[in-house]
N, C-alpha and C. Protein backbone atom coordinates (compact mmCIF):
# COMPACT_ATOMS: atom_id res chain seq x y z
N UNK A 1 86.62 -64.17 232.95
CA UNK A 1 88.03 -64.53 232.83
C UNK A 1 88.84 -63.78 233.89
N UNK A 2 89.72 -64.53 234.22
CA UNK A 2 90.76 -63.86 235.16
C UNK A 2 91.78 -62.54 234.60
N UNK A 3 92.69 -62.23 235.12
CA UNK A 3 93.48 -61.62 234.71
C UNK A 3 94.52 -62.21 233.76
N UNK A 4 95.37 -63.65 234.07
CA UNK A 4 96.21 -64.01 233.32
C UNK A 4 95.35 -64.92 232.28
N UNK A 5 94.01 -65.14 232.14
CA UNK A 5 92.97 -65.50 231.21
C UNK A 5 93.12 -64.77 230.25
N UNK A 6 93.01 -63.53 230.75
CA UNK A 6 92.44 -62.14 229.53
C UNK A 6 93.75 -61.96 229.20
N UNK A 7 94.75 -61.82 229.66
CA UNK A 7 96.15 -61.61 229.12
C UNK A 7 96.47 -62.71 227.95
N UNK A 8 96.11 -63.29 228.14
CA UNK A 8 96.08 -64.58 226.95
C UNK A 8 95.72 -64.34 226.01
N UNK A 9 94.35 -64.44 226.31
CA UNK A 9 92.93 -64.35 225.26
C UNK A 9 93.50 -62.98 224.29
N UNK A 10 94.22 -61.88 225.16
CA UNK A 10 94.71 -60.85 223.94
C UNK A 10 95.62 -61.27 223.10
N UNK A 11 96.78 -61.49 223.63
CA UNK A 11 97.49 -62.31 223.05
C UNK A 11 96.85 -62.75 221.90
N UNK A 12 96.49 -64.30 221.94
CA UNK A 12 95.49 -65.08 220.52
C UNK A 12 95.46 -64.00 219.67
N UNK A 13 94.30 -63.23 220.52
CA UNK A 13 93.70 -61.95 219.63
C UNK A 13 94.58 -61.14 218.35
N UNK A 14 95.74 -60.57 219.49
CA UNK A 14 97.07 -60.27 218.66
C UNK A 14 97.42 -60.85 217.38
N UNK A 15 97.82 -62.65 217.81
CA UNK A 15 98.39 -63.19 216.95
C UNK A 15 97.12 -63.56 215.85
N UNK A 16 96.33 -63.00 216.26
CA UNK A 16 95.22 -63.49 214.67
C UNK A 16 94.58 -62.41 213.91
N UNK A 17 95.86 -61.07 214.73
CA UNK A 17 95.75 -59.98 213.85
C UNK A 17 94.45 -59.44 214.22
N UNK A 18 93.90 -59.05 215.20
CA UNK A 18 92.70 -58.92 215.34
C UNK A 18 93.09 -57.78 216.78
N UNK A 19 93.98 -56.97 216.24
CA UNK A 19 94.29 -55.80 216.89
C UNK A 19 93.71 -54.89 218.03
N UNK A 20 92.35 -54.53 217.12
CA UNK A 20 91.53 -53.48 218.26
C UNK A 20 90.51 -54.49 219.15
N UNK A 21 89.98 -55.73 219.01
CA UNK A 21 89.62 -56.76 220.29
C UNK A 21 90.81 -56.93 220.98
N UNK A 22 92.04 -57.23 220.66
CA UNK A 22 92.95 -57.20 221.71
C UNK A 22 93.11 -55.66 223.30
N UNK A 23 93.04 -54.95 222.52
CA UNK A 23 92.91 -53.46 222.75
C UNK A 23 91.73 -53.71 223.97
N UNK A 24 90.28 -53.89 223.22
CA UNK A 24 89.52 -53.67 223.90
C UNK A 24 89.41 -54.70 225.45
N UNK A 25 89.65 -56.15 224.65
CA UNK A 25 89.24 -57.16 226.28
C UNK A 25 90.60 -56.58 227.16
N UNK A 26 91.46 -55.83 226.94
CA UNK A 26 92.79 -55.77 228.13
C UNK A 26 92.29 -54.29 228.78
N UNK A 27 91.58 -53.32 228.47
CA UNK A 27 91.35 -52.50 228.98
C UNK A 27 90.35 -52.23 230.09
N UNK A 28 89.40 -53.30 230.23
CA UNK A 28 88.94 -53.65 231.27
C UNK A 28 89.89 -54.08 232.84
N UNK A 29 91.00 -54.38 232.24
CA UNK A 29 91.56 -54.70 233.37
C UNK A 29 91.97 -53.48 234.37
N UNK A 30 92.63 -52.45 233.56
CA UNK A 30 92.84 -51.27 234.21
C UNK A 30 91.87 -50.83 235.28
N UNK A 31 90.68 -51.16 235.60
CA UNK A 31 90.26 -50.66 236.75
C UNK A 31 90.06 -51.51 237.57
N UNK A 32 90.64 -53.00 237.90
CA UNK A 32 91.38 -53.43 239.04
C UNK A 32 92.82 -53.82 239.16
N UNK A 33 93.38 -53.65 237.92
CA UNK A 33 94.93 -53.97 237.95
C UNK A 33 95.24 -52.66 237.31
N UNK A 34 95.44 -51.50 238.16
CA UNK A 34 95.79 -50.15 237.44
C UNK A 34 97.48 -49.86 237.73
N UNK A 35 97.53 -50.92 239.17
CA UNK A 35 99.60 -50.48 239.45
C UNK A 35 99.82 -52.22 238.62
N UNK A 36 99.69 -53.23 238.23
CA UNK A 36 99.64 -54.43 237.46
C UNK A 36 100.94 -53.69 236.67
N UNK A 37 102.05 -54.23 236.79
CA UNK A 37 103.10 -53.91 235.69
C UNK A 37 102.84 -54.76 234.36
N UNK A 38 102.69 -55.65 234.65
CA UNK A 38 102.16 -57.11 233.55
C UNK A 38 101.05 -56.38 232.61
N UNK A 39 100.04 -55.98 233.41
CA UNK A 39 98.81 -55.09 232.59
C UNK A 39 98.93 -53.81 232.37
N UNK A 40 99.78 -53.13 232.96
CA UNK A 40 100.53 -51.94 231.99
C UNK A 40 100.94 -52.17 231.16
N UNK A 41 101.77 -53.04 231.07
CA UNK A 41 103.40 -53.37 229.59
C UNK A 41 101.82 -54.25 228.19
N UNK A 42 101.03 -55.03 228.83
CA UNK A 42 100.23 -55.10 227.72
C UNK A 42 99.16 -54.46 227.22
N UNK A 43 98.40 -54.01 228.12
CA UNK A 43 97.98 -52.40 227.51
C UNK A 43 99.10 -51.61 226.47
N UNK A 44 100.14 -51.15 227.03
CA UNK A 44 100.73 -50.44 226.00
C UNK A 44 101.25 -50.90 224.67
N UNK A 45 101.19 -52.21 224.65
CA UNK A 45 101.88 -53.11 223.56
C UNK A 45 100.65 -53.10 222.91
N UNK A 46 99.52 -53.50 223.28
CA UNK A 46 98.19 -52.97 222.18
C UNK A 46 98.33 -51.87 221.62
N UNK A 47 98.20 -51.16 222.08
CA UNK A 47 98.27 -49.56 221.67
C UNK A 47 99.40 -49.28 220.70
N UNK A 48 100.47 -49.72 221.28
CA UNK A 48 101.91 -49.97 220.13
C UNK A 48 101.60 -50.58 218.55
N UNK A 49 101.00 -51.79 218.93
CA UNK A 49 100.69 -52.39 217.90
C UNK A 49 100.06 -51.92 216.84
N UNK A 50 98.94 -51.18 217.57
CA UNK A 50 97.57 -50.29 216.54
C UNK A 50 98.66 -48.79 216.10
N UNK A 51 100.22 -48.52 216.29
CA UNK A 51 100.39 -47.93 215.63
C UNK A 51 100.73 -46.39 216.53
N UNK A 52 99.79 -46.51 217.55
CA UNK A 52 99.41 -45.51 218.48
C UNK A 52 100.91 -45.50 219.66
N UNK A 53 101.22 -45.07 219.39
CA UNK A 53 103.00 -44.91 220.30
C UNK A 53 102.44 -43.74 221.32
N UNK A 54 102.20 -42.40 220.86
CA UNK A 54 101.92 -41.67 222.02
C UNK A 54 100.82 -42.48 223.17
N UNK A 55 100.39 -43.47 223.19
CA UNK A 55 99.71 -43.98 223.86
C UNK A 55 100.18 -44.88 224.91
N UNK A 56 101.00 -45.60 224.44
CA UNK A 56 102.11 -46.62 224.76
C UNK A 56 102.61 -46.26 225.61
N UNK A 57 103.44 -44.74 225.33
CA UNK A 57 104.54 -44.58 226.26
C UNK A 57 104.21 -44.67 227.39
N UNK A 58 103.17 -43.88 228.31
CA UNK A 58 102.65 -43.91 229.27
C UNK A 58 103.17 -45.09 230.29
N UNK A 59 102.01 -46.22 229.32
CA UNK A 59 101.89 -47.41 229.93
C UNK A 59 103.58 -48.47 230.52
N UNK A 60 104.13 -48.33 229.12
CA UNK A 60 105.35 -49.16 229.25
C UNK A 60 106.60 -48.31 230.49
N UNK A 61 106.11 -46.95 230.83
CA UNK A 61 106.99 -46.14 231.70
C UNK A 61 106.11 -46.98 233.10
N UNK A 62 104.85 -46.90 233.11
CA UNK A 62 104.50 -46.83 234.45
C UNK A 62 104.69 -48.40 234.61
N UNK A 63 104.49 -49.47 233.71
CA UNK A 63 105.04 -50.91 234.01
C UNK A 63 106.47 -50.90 234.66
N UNK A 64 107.02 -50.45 234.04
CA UNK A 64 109.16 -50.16 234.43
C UNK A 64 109.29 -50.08 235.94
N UNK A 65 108.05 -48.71 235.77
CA UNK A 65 108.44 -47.91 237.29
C UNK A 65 107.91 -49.18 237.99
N UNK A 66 106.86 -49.77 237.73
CA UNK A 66 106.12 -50.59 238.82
C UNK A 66 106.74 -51.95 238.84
N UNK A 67 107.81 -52.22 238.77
CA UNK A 67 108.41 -53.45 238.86
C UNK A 67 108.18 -54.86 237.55
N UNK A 68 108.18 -54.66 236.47
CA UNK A 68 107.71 -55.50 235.41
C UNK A 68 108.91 -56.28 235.50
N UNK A 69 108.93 -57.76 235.38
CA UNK A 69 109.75 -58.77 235.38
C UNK A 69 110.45 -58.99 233.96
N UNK A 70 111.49 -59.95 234.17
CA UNK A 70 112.02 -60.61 232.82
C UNK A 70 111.27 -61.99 232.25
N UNK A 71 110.81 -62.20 231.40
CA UNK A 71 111.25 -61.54 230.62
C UNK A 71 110.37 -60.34 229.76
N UNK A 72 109.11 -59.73 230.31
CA UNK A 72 108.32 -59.03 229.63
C UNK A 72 109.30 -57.47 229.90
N UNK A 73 110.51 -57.29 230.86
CA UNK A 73 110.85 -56.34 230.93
C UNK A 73 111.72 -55.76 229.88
N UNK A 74 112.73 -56.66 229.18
CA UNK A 74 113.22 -56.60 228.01
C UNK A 74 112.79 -56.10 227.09
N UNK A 75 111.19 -56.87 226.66
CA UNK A 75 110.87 -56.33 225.68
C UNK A 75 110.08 -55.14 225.54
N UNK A 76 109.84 -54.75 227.03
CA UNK A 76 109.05 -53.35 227.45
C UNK A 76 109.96 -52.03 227.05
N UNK A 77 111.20 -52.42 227.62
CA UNK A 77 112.45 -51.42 227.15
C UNK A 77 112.40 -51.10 225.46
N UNK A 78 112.24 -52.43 225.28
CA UNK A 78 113.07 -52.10 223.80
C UNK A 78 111.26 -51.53 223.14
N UNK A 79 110.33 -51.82 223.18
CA UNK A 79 108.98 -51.22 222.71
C UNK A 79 109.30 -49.55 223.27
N UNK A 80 109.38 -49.30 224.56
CA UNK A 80 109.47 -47.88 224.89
C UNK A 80 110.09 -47.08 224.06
N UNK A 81 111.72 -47.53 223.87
CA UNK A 81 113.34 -46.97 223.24
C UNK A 81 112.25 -46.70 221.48
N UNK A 82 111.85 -48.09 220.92
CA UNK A 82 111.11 -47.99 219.94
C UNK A 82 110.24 -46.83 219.45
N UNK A 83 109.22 -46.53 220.33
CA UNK A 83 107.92 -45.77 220.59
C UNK A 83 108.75 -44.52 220.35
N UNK A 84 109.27 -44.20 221.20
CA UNK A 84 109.81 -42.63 221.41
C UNK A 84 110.96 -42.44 220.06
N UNK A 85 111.11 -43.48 219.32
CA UNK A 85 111.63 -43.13 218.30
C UNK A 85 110.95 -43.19 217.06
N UNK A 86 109.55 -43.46 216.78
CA UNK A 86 108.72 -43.59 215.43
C UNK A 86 108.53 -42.35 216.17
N UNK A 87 108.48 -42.17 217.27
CA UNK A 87 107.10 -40.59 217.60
C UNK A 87 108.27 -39.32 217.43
N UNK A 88 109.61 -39.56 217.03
CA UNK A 88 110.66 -38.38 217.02
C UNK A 88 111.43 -37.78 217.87
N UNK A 89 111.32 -38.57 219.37
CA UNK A 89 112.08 -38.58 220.47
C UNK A 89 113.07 -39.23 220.19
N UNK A 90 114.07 -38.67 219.38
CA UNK A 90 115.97 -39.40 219.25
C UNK A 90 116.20 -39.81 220.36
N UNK A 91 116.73 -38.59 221.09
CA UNK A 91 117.65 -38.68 222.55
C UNK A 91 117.10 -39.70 223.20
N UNK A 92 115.43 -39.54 223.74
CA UNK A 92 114.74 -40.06 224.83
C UNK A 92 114.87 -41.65 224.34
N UNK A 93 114.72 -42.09 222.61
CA UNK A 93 115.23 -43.65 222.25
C UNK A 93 115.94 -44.02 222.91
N UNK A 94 117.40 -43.31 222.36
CA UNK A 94 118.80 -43.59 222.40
C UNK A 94 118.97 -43.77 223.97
N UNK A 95 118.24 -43.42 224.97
CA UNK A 95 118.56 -43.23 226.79
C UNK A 95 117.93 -44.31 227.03
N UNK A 96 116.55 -44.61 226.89
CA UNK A 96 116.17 -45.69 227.04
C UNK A 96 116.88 -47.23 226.17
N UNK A 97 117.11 -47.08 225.01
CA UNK A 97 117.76 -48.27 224.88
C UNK A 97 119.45 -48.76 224.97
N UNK A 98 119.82 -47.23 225.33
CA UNK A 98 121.67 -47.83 226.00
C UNK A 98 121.06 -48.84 227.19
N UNK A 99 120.05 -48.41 228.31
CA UNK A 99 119.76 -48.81 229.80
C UNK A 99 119.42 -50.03 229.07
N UNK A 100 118.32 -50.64 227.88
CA UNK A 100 118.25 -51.51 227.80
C UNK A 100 119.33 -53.16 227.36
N UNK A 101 120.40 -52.44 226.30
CA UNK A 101 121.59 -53.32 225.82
C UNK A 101 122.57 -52.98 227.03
N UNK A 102 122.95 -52.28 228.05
CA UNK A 102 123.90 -52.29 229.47
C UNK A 102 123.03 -53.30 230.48
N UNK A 103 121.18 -53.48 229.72
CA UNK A 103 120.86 -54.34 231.15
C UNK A 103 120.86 -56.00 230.74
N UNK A 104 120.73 -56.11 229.91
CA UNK A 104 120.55 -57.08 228.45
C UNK A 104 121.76 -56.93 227.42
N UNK A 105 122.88 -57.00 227.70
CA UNK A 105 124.06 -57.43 226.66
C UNK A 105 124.25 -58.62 225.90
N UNK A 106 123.30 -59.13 225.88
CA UNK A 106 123.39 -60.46 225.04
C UNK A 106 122.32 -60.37 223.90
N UNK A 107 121.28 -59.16 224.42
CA UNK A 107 120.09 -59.14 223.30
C UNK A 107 120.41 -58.14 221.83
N UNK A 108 120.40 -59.02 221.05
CA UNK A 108 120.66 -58.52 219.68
C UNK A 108 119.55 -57.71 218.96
N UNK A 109 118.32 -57.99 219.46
CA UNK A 109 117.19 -57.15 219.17
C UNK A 109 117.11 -55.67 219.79
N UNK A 110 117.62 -55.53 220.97
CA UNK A 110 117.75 -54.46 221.79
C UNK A 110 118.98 -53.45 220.80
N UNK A 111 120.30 -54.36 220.19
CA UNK A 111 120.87 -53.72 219.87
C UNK A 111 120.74 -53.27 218.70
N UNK A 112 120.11 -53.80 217.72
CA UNK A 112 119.60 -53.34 216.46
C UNK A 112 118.49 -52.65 216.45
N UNK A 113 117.65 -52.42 217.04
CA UNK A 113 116.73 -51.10 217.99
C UNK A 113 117.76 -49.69 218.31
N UNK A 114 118.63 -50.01 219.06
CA UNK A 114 119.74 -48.91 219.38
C UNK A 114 120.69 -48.24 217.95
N UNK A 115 120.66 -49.17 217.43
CA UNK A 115 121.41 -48.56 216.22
C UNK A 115 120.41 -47.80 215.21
N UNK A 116 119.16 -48.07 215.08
CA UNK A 116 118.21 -47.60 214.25
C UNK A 116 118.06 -46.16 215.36
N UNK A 117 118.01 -45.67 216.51
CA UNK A 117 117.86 -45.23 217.66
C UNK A 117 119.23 -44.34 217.00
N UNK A 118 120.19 -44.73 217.08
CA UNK A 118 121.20 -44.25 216.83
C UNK A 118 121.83 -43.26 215.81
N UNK A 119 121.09 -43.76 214.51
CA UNK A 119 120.37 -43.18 213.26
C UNK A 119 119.96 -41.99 213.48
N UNK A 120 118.44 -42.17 213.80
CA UNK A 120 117.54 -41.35 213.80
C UNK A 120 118.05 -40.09 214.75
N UNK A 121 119.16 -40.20 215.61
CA UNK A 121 119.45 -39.25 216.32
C UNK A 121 120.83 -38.68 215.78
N UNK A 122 121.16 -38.94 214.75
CA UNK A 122 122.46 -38.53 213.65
C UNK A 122 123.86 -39.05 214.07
N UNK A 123 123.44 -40.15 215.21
CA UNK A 123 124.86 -40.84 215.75
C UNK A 123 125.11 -41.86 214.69
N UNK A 124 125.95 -41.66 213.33
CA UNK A 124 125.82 -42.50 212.40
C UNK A 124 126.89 -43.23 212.56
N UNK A 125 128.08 -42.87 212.87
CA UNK A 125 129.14 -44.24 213.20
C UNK A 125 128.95 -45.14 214.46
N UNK A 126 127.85 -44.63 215.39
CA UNK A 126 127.60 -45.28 216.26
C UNK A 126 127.02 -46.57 215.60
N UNK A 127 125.73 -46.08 214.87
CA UNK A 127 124.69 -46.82 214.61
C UNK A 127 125.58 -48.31 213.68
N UNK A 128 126.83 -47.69 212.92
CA UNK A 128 126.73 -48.82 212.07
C UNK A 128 128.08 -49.82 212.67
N UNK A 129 128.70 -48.96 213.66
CA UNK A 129 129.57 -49.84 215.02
C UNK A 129 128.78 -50.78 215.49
N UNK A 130 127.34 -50.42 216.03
CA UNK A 130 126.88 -51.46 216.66
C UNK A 130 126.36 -52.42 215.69
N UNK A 131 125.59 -52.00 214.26
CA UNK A 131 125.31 -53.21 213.58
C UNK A 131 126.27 -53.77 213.13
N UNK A 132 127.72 -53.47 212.71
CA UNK A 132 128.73 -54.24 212.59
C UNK A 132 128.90 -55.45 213.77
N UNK A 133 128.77 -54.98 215.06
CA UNK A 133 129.49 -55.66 215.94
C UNK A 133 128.40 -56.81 215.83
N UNK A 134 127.22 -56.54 215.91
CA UNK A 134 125.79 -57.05 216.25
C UNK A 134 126.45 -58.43 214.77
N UNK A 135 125.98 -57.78 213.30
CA UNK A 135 126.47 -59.08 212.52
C UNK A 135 127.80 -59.99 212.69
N UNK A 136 128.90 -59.33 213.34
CA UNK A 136 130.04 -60.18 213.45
C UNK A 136 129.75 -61.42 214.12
N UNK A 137 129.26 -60.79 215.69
CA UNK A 137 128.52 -61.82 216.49
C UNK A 137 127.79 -63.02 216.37
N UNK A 138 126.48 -62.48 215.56
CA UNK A 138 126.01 -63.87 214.90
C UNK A 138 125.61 -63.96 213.74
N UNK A 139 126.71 -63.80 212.75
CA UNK A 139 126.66 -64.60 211.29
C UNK A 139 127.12 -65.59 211.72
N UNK A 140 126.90 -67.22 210.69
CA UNK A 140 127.38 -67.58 210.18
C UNK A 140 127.82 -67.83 209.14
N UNK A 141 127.63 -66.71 208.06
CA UNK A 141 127.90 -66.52 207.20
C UNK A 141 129.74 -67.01 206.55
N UNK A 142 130.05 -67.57 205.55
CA UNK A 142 131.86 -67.79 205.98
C UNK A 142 132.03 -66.88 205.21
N UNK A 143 131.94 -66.25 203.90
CA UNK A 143 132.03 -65.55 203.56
C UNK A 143 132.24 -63.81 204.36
N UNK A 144 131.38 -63.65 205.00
CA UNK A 144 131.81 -62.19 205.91
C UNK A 144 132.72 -62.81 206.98
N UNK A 145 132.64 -64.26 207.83
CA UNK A 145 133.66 -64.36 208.33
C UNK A 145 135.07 -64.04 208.13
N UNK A 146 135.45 -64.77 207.04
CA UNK A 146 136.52 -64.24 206.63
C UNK A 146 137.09 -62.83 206.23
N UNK A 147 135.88 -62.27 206.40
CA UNK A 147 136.64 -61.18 206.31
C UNK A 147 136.43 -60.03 207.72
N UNK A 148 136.19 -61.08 209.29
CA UNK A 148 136.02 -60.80 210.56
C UNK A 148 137.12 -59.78 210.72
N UNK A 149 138.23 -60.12 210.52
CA UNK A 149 139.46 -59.08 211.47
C UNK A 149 139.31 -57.31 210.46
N UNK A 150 139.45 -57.94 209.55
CA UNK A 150 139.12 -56.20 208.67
C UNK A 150 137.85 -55.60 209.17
N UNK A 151 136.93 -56.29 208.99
CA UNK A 151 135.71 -55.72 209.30
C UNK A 151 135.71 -54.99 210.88
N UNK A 152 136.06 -55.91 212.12
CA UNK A 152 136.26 -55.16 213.47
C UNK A 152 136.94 -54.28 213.24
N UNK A 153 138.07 -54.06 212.27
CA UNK A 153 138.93 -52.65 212.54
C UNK A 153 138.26 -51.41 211.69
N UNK A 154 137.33 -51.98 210.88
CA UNK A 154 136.98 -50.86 210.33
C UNK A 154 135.62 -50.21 211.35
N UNK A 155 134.90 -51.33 211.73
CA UNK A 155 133.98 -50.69 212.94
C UNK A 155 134.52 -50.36 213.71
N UNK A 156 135.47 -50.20 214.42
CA UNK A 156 136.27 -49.03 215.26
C UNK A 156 137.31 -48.18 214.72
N UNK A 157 137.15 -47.89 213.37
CA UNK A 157 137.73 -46.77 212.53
C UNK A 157 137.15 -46.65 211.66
N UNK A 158 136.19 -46.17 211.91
CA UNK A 158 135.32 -46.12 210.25
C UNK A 158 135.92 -44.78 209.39
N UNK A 159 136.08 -43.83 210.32
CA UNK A 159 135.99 -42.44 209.39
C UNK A 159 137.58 -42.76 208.98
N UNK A 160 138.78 -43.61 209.40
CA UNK A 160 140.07 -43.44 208.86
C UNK A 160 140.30 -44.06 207.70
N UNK A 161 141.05 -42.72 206.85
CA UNK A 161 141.70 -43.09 205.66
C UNK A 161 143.02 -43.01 205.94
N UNK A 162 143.46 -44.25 205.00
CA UNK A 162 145.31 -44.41 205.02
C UNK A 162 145.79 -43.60 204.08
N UNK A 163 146.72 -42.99 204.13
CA UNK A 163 147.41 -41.87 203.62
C UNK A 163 148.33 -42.90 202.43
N UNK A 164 148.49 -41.83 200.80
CA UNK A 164 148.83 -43.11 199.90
C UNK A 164 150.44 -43.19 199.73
């Protein structure tokens, strides 16, 4: 199999839950596609998957550095921002996934990543600013609609109380 063969074939693998063969047929590639941003970012997404984050990081940094495209670059960010936050890297989340929602402002997954990111690093009115803003955006819920204009003012005033 080729390279974008075996990138596949993991894939399948992936999606039929069949984790550590995914793992194994992509690691062969590394010793002719070792600068491969494409075969970095999925190497490390195996490794992610099985749970293994200190493993990951590596990979999804040296894909970044090595030019990884859109759209596997998106989701390389937001796996990295991820990784470094199950493994207890707050800050290093929170840095990696501002770069990712300032590069990607339309991705709602990036930003609900950042707010969990946000959390875990004790930025708590951050975290629930952005999931506020994030549900305003796309509910359609009518029920919370209607109650859109209160809700924006309270995500940009959360901690204020009105005096009685």
């Amino acid at each position: 199999m080729n390279k974008v063969e075996t990138i596949e074939h993991a894939r399948e693998l992936r999606d039929n839950d069949e984790l550590e063969a995914s793992l194994e047929s992509l690691l062969p590639l590394l010793d002719e596609y070792i600068e491969d941003p494409l075969v970095l970012f999925e190497v490390g997404g195996a490794y992610d998957i099985l749970g293994m984050a200190p493993e990951a990081i590596p990979y999804y940094e040296k894909a970044i550095e090595n030019g990884l495209d859109d759209p596997e670059l998106e989701e390389c960010y937001v796996c990295l921002g991820t990784s470094h936050r199950v493994i207890g890297e707050f800050e290093d989340s929170v840095d990696i996934l501002e770069k990712a929602v300032e590069r990607y402002p339309d991705s709602f997954g990036a930003k609900a990543f950042l707010a969990v990111a946000y959390y875990g690093n004790g930025q708590y009115a951050e975290s629930v600013q952005l999931l506020l803003e994030a549900l305003l955006e796309t509910t359609a819920d009518e029920e919370l609609q209607s109650y859109s204009d209160t809700l924006n003012y309270f995500k940009d005033n959360l901690d204020e109380v009105w005096p009685e």
